[in-house]
PDB file of N, CA and C in Angstrom:
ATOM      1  N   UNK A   1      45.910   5.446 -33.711  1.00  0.00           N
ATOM      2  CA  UNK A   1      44.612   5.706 -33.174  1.00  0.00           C
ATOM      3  C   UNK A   1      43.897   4.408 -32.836  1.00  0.00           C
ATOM      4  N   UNK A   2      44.293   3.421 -33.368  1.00  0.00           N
ATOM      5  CA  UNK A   2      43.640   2.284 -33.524  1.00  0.00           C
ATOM      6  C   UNK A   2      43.947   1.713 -32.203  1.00  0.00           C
ATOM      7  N   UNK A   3      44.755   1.783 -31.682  1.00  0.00           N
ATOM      8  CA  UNK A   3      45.693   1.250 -30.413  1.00  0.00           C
ATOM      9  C   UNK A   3      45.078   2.145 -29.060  1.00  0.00           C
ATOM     10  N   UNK A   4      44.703   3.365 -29.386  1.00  0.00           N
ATOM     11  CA  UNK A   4      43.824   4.413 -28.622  1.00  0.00           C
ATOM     12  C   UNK A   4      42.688   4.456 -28.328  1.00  0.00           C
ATOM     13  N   UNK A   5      41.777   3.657 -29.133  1.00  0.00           N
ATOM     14  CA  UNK A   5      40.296   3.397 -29.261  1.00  0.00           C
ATOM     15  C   UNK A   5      40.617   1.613 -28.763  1.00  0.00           C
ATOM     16  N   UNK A   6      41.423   0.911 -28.563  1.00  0.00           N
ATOM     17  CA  UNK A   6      41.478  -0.358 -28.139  1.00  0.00           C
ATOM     18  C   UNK A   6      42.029  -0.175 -26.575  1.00  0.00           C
ATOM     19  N   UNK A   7      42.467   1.072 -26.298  1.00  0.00           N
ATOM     20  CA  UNK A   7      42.802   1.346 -24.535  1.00  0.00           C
ATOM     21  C   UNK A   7      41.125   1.720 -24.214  1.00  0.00           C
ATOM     22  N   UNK A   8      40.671   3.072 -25.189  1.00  0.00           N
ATOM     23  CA  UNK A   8      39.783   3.362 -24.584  1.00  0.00           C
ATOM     24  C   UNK A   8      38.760   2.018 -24.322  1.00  0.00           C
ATOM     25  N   UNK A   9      38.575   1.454 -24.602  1.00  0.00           N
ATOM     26  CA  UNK A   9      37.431   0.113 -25.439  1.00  0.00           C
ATOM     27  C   UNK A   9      37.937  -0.524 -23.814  1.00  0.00           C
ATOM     28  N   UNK A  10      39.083  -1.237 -23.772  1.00  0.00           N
ATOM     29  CA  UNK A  10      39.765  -1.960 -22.063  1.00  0.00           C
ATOM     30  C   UNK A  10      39.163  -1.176 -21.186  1.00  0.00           C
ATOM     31  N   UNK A  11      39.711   0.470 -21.321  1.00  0.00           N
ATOM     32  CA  UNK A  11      38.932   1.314 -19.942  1.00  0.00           C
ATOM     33  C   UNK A  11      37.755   1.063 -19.673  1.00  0.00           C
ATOM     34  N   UNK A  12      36.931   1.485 -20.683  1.00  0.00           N
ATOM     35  CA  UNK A  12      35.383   1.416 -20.292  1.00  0.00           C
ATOM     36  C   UNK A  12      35.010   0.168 -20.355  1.00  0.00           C
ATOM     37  N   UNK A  13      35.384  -1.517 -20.423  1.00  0.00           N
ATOM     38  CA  UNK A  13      35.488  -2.637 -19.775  1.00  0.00           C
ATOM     39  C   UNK A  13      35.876  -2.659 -18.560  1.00  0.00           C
ATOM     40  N   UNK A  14      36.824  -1.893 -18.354  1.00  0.00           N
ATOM     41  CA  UNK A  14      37.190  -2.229 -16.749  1.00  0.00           C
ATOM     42  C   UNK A  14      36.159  -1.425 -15.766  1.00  0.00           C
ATOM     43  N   UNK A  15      36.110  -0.201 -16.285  1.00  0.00           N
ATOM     44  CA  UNK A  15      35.076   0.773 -15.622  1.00  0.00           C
ATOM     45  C   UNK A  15      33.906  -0.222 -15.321  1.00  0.00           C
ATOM     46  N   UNK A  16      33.390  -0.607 -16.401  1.00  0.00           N
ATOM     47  CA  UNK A  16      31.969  -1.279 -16.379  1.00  0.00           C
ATOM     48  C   UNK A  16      32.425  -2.625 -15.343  1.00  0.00           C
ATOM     49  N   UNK A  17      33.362  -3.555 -15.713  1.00  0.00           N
ATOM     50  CA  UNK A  17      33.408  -4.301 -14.449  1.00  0.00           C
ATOM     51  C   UNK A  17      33.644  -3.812 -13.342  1.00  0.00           C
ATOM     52  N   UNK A  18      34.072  -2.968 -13.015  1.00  0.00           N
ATOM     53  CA  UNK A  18      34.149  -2.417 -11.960  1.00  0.00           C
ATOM     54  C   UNK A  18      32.745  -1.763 -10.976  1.00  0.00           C
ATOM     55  N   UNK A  19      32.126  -1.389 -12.020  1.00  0.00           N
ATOM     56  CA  UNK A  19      30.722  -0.736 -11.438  1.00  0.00           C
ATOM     57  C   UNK A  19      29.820  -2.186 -11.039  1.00  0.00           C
ATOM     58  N   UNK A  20      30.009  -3.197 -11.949  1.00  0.00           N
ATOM     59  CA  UNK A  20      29.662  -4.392 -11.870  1.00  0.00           C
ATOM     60  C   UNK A  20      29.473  -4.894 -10.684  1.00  0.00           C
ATOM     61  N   UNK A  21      31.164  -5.095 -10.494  1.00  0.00           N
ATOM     62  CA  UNK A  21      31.765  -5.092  -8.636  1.00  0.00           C
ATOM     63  C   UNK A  21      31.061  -4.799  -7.452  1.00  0.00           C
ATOM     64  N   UNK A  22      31.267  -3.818  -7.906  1.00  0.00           N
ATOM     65  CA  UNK A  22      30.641  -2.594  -6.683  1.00  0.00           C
ATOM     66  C   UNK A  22      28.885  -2.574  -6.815  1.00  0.00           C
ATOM     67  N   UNK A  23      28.517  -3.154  -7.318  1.00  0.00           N
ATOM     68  CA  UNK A  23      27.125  -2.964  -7.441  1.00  0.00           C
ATOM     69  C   UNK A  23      27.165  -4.731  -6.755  1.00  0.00           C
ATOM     70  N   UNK A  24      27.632  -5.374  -7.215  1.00  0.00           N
ATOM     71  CA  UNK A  24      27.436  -6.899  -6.603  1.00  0.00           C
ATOM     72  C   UNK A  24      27.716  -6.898  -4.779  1.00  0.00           C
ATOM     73  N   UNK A  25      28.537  -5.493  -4.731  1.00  0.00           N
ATOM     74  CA  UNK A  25      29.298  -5.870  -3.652  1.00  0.00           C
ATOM     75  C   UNK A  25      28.110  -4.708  -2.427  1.00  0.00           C
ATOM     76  N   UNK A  26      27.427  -3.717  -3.292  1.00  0.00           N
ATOM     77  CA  UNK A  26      26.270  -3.030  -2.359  1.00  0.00           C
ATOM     78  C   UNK A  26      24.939  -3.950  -2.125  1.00  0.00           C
ATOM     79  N   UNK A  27      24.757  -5.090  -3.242  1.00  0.00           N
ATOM     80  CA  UNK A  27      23.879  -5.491  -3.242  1.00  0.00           C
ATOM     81  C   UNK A  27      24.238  -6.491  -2.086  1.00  0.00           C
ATOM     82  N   UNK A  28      24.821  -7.460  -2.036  1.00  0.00           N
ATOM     83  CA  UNK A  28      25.461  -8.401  -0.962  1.00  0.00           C
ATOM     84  C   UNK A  28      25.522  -7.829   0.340  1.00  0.00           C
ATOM     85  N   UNK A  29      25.869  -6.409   0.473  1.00  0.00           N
ATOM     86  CA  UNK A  29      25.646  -5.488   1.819  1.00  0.00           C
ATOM     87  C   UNK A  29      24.519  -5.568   2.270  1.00  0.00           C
ATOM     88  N   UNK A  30      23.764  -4.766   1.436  1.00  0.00           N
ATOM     89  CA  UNK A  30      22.213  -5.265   1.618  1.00  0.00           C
ATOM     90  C   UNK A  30      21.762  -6.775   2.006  1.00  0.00           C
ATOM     91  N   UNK A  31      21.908  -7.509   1.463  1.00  0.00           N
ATOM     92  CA  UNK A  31      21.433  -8.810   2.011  1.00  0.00           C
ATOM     93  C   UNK A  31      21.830  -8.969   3.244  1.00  0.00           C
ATOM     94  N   UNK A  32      22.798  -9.118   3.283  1.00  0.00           N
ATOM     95  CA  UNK A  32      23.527  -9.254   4.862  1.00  0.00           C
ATOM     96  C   UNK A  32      22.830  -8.387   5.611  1.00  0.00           C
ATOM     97  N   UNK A  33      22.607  -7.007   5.421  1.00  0.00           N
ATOM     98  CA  UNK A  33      21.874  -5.969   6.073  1.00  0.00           C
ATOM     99  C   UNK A  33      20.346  -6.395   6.826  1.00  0.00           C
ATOM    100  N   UNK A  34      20.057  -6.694   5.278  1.00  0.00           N
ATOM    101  CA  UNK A  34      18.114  -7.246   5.738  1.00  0.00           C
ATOM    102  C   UNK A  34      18.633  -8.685   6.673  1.00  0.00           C
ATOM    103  N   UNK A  35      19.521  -9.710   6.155  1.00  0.00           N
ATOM    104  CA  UNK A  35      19.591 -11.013   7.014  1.00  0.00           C
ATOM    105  C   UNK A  35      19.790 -10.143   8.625  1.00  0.00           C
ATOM    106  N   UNK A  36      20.521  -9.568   8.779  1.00  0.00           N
ATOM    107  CA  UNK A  36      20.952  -8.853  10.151  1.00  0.00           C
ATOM    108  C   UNK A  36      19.686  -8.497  10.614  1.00  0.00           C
ATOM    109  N   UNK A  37      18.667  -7.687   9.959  1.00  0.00           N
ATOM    110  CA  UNK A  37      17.723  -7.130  10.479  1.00  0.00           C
ATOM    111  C   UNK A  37      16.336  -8.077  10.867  1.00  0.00           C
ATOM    112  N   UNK A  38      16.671  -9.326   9.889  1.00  0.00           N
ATOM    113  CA  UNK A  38      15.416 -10.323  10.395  1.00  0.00           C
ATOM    114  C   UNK A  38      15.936 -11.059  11.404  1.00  0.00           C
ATOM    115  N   UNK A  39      17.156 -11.091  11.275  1.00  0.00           N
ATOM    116  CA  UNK A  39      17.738 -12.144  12.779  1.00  0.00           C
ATOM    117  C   UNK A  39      17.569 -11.093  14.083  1.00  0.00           C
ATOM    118  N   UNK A  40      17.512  -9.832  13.838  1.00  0.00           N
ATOM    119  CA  UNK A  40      17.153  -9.081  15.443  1.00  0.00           C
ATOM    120  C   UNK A  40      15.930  -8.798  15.690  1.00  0.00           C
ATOM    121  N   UNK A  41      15.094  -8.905  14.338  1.00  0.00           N
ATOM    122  CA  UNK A  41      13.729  -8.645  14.879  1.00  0.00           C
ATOM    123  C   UNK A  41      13.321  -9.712  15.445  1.00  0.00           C
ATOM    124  N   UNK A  42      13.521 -10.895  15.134  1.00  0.00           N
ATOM    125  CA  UNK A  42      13.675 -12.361  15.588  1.00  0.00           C
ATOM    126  C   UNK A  42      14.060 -13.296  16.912  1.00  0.00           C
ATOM    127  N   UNK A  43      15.575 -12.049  17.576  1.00  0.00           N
ATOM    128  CA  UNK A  43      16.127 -12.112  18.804  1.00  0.00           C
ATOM    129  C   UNK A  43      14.795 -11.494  19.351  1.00  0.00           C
ATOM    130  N   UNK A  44      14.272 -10.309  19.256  1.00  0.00           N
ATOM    131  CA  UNK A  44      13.497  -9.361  19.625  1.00  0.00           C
ATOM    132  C   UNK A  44      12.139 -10.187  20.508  1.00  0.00           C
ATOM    133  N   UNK A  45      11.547 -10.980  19.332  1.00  0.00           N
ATOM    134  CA  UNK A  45      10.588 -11.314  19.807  1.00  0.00           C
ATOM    135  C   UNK A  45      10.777 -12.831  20.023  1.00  0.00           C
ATOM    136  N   UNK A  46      11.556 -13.219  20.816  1.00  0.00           N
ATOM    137  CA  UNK A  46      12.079 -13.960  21.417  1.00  0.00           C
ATOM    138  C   UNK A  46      12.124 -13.818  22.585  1.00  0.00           C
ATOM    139  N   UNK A  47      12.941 -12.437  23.036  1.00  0.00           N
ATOM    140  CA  UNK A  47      12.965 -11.663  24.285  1.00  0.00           C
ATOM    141  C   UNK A  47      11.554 -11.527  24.986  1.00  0.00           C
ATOM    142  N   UNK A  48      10.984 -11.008  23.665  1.00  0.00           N
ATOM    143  CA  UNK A  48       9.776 -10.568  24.243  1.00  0.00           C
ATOM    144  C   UNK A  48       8.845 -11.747  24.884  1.00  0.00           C
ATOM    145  N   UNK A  49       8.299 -12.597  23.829  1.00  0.00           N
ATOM    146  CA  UNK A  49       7.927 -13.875  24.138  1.00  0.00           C
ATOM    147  C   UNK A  49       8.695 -14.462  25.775  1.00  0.00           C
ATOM    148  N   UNK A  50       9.812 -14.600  26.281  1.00  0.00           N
ATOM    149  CA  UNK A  50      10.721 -14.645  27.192  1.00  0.00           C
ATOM    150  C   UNK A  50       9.798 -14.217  27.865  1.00  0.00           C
ATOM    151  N   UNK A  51       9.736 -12.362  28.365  1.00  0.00           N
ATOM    152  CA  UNK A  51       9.620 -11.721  28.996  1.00  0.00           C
ATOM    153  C   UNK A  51       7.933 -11.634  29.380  1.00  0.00           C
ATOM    154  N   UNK A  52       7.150 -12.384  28.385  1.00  0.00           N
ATOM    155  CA  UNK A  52       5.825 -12.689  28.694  1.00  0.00           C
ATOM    156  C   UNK A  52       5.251 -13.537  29.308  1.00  0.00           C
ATOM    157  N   UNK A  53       6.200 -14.693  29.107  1.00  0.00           N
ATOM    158  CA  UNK A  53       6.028 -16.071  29.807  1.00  0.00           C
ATOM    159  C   UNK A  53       6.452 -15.678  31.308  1.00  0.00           C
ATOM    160  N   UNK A  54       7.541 -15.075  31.348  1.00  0.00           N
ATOM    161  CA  UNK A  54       8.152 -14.678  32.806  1.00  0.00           C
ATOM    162  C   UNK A  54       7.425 -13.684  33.224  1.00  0.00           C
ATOM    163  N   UNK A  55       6.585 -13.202  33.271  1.00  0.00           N
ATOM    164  CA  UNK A  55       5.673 -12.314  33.528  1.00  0.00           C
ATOM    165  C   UNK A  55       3.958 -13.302  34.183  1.00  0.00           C
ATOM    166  N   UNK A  56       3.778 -14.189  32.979  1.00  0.00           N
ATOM    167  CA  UNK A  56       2.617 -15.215  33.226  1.00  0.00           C
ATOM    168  C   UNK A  56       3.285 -16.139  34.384  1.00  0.00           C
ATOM    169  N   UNK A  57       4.594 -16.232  34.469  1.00  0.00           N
ATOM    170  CA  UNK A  57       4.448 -17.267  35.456  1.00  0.00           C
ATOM    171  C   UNK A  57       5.281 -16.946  36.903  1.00  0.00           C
ATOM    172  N   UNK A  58       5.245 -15.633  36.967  1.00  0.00           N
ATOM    173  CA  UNK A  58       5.176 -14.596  38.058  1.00  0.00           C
ATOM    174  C   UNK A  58       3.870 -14.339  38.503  1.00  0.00           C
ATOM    175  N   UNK A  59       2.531 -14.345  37.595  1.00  0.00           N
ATOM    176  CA  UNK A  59       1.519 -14.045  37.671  1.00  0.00           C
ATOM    177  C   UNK A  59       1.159 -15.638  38.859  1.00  0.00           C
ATOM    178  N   UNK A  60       1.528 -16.357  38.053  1.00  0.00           N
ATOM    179  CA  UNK A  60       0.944 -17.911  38.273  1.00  0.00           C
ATOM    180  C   UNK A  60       1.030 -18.068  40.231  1.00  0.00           C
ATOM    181  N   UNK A  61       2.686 -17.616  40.260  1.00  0.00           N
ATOM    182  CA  UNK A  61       3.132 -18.047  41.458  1.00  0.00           C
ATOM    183  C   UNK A  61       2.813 -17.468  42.549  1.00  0.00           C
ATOM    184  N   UNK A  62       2.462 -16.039  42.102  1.00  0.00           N
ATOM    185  CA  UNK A  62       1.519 -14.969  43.127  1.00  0.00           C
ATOM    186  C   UNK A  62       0.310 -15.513  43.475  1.00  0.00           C
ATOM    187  N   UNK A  63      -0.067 -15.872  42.231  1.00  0.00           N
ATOM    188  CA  UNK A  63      -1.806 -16.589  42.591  1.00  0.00           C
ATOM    189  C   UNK A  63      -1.668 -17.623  43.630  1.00  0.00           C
ATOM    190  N   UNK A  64      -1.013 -18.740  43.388  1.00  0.00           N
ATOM    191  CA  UNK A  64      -0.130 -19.964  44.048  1.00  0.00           C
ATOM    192  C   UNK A  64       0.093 -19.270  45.420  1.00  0.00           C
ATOM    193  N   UNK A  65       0.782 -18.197  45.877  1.00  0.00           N
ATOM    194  CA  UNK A  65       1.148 -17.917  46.704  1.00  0.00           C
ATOM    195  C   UNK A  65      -0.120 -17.528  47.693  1.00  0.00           C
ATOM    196  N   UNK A  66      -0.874 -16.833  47.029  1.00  0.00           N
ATOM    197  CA  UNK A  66      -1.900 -16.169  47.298  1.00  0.00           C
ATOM    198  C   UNK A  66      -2.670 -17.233  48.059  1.00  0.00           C
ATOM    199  N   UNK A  67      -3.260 -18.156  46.764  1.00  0.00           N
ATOM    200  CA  UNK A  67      -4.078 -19.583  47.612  1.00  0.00           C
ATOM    201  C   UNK A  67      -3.282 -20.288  48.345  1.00  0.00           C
ATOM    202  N   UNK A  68      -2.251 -20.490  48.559  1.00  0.00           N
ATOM    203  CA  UNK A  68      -1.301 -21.030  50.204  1.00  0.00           C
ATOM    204  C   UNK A  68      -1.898 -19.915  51.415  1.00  0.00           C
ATOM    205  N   UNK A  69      -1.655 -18.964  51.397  1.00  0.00           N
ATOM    206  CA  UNK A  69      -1.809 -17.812  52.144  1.00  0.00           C
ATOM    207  C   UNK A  69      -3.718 -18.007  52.944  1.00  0.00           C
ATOM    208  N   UNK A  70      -4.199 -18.333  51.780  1.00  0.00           N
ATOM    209  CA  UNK A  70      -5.908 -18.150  51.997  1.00  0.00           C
ATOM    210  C   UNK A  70      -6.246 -19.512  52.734  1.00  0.00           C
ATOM    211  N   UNK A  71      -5.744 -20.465  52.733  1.00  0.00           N
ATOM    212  CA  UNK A  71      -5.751 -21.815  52.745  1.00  0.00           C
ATOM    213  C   UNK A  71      -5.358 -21.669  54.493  1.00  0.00           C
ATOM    214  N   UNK A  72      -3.967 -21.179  54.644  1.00  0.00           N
ATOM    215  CA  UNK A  72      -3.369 -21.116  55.697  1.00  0.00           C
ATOM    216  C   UNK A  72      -4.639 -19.928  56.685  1.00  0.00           C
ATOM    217  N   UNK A  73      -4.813 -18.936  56.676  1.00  0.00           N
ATOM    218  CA  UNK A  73      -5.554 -18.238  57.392  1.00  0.00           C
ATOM    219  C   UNK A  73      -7.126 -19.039  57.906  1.00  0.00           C
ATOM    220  N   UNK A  74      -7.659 -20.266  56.654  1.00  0.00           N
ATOM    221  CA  UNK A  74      -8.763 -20.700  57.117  1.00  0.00           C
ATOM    222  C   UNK A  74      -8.183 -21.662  58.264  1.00  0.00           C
ATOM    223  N   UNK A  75      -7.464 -22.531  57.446  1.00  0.00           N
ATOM    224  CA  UNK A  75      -6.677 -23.035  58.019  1.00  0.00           C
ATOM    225  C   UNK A  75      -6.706 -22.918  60.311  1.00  0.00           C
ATOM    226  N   UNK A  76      -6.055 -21.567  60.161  1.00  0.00           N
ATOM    227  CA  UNK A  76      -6.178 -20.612  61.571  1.00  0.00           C
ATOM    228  C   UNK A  76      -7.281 -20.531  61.958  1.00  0.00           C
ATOM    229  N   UNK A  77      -8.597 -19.893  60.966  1.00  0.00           N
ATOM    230  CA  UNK A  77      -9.695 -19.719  61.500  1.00  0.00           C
ATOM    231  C   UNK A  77     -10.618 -21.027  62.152  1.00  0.00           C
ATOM    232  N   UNK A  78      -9.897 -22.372  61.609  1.00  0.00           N
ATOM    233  CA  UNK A  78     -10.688 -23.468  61.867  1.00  0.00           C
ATOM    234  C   UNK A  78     -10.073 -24.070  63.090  1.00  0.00           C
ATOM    235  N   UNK A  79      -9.028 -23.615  63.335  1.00  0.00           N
ATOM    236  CA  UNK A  79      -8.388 -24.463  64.425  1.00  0.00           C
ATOM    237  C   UNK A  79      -8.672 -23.115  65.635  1.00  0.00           C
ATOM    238  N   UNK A  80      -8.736 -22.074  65.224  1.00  0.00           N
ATOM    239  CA  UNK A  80      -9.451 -21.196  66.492  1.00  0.00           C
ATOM    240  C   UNK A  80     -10.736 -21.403  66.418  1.00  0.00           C
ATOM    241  N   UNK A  81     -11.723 -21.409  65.576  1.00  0.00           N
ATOM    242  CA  UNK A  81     -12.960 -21.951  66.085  1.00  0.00           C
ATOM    243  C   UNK A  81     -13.034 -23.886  66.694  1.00  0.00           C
ATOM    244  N   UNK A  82     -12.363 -23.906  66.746  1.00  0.00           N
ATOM    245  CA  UNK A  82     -12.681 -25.814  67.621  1.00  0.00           C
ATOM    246  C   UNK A  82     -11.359 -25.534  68.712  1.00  0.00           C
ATOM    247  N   UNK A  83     -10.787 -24.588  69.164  1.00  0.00           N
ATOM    248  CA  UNK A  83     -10.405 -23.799  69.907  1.00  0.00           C
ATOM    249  C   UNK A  83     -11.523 -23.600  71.132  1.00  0.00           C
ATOM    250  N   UNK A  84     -12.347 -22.525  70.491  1.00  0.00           N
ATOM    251  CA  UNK A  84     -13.328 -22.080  71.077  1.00  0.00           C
ATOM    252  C   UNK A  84     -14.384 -23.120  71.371  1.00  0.00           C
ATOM    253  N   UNK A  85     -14.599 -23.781  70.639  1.00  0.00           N
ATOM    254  CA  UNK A  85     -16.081 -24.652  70.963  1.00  0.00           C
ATOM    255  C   UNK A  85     -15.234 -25.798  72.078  1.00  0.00           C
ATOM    256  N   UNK A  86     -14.326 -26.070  72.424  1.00  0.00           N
ATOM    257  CA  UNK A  86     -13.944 -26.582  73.190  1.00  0.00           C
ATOM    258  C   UNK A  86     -13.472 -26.422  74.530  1.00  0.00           C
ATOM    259  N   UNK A  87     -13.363 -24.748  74.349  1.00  0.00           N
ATOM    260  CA  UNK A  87     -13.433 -24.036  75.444  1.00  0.00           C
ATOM    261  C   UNK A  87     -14.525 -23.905  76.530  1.00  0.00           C
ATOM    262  N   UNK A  88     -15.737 -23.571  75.167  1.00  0.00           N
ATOM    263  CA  UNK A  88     -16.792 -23.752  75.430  1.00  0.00           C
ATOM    264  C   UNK A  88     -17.469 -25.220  75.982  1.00  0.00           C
ATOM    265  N   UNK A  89     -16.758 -26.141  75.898  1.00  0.00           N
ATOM    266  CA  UNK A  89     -17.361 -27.370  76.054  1.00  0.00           C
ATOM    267  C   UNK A  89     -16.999 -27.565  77.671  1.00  0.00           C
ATOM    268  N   UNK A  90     -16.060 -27.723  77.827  1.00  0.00           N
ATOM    269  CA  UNK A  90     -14.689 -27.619  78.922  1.00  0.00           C
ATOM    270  C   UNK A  90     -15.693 -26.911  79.655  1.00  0.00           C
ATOM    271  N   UNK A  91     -16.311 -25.557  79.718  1.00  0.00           N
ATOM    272  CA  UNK A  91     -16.881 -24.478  80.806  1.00  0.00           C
ATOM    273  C   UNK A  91     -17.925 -24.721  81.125  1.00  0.00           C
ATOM    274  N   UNK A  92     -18.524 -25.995  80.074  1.00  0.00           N
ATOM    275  CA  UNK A  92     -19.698 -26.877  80.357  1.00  0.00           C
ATOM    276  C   UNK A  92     -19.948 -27.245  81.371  1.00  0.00           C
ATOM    277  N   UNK A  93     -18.639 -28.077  81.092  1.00  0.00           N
ATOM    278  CA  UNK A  93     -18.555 -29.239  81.890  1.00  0.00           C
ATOM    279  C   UNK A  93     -18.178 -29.063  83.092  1.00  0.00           C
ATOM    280  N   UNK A  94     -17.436 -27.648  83.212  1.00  0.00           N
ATOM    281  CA  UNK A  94     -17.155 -27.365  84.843  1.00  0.00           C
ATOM    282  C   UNK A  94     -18.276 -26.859  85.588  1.00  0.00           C
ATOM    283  N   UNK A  95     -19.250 -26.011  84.593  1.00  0.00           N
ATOM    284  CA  UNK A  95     -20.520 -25.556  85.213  1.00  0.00           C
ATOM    285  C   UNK A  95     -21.441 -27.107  85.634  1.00  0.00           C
ATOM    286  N   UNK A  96     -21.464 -27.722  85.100  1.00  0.00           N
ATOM    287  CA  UNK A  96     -22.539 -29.000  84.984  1.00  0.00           C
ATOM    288  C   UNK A  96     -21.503 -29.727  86.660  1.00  0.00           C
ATOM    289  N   UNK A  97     -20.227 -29.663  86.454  1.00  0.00           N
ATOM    290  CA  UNK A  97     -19.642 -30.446  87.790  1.00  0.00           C
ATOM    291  C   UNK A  97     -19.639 -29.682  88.757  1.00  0.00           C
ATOM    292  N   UNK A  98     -19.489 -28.026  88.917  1.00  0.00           N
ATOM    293  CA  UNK A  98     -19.932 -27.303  89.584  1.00  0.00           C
ATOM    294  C   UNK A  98     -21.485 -27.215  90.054  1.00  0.00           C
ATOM    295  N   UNK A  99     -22.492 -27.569  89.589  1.00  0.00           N
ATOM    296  CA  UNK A  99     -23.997 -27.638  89.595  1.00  0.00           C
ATOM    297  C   UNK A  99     -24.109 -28.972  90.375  1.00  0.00           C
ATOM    298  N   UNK A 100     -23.779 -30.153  90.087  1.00  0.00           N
ATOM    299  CA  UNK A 100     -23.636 -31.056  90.628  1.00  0.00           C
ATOM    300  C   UNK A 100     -23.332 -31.244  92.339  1.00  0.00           C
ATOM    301  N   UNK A 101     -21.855 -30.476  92.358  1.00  0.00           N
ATOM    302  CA  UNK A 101     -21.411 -30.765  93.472  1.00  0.00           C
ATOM    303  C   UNK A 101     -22.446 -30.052  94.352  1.00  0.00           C
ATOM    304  N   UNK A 102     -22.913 -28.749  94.167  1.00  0.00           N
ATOM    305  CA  UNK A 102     -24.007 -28.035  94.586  1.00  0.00           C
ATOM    306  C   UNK A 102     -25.345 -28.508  95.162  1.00  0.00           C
ATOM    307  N   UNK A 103     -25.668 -29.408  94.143  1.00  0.00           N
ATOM    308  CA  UNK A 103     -26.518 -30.459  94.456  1.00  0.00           C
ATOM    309  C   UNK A 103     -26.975 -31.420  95.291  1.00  0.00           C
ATOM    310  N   UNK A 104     -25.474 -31.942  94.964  1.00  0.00           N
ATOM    311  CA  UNK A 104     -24.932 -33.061  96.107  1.00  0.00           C
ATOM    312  C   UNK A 104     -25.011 -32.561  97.704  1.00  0.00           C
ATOM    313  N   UNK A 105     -24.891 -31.798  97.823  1.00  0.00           N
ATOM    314  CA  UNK A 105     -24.668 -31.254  99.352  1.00  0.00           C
ATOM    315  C   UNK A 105     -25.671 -30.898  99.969  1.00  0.00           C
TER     316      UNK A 105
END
């Protein structure tokens, strides 16, 4: 019996290391688990951050684009008005040489 109670005594040592094991070895899952889960929440807002900046500087270049655009149309509007006043000057000057020759005669 003595030899029977010294198996049983090994079993429930091994049992217990064993649960030991396996408890070291769920707990270590877990870690790895949560490490996994802070490194993607991490990728995450990374992306995101990414995807904000690329967003602000889509914003930026529209604006940019925008004031080229506004720049360019005055741009037009200034070179058609001295367009015109020169047109105007020009029809002056043909009326005033037209008036003249009129004159003259």
């Amino acid at each position: 019996m003595a030899s029977s109670g010294d198996s049983e005594s090994t079993q429930k040592q091994q049992i217990a290391e064993y649960r030991q094991r396996m408890a070291a070895k769920k707990k270590q899952q877990q870690l790895e688990d949560e490490c996994c889960a802070r490194q993607l929440a991490a990728e995450e807002e990374q992306l995101e951050e990414r995807r904000l900046d690329q967003e602000k500087e889509e914003r930026r270049l529209r604006a940019e684009a925008q004031l080229q655009q506004d720049k360019m149309i005055q741009t037009i509007r200034e070179i058609a008005q001295l367009e015109a006043e020169t047109a105007n000057k020009v029809l002056e000057a043909e009326k005033l040489r037209a008036q003249q020759e009129i004159e003259s005669m």
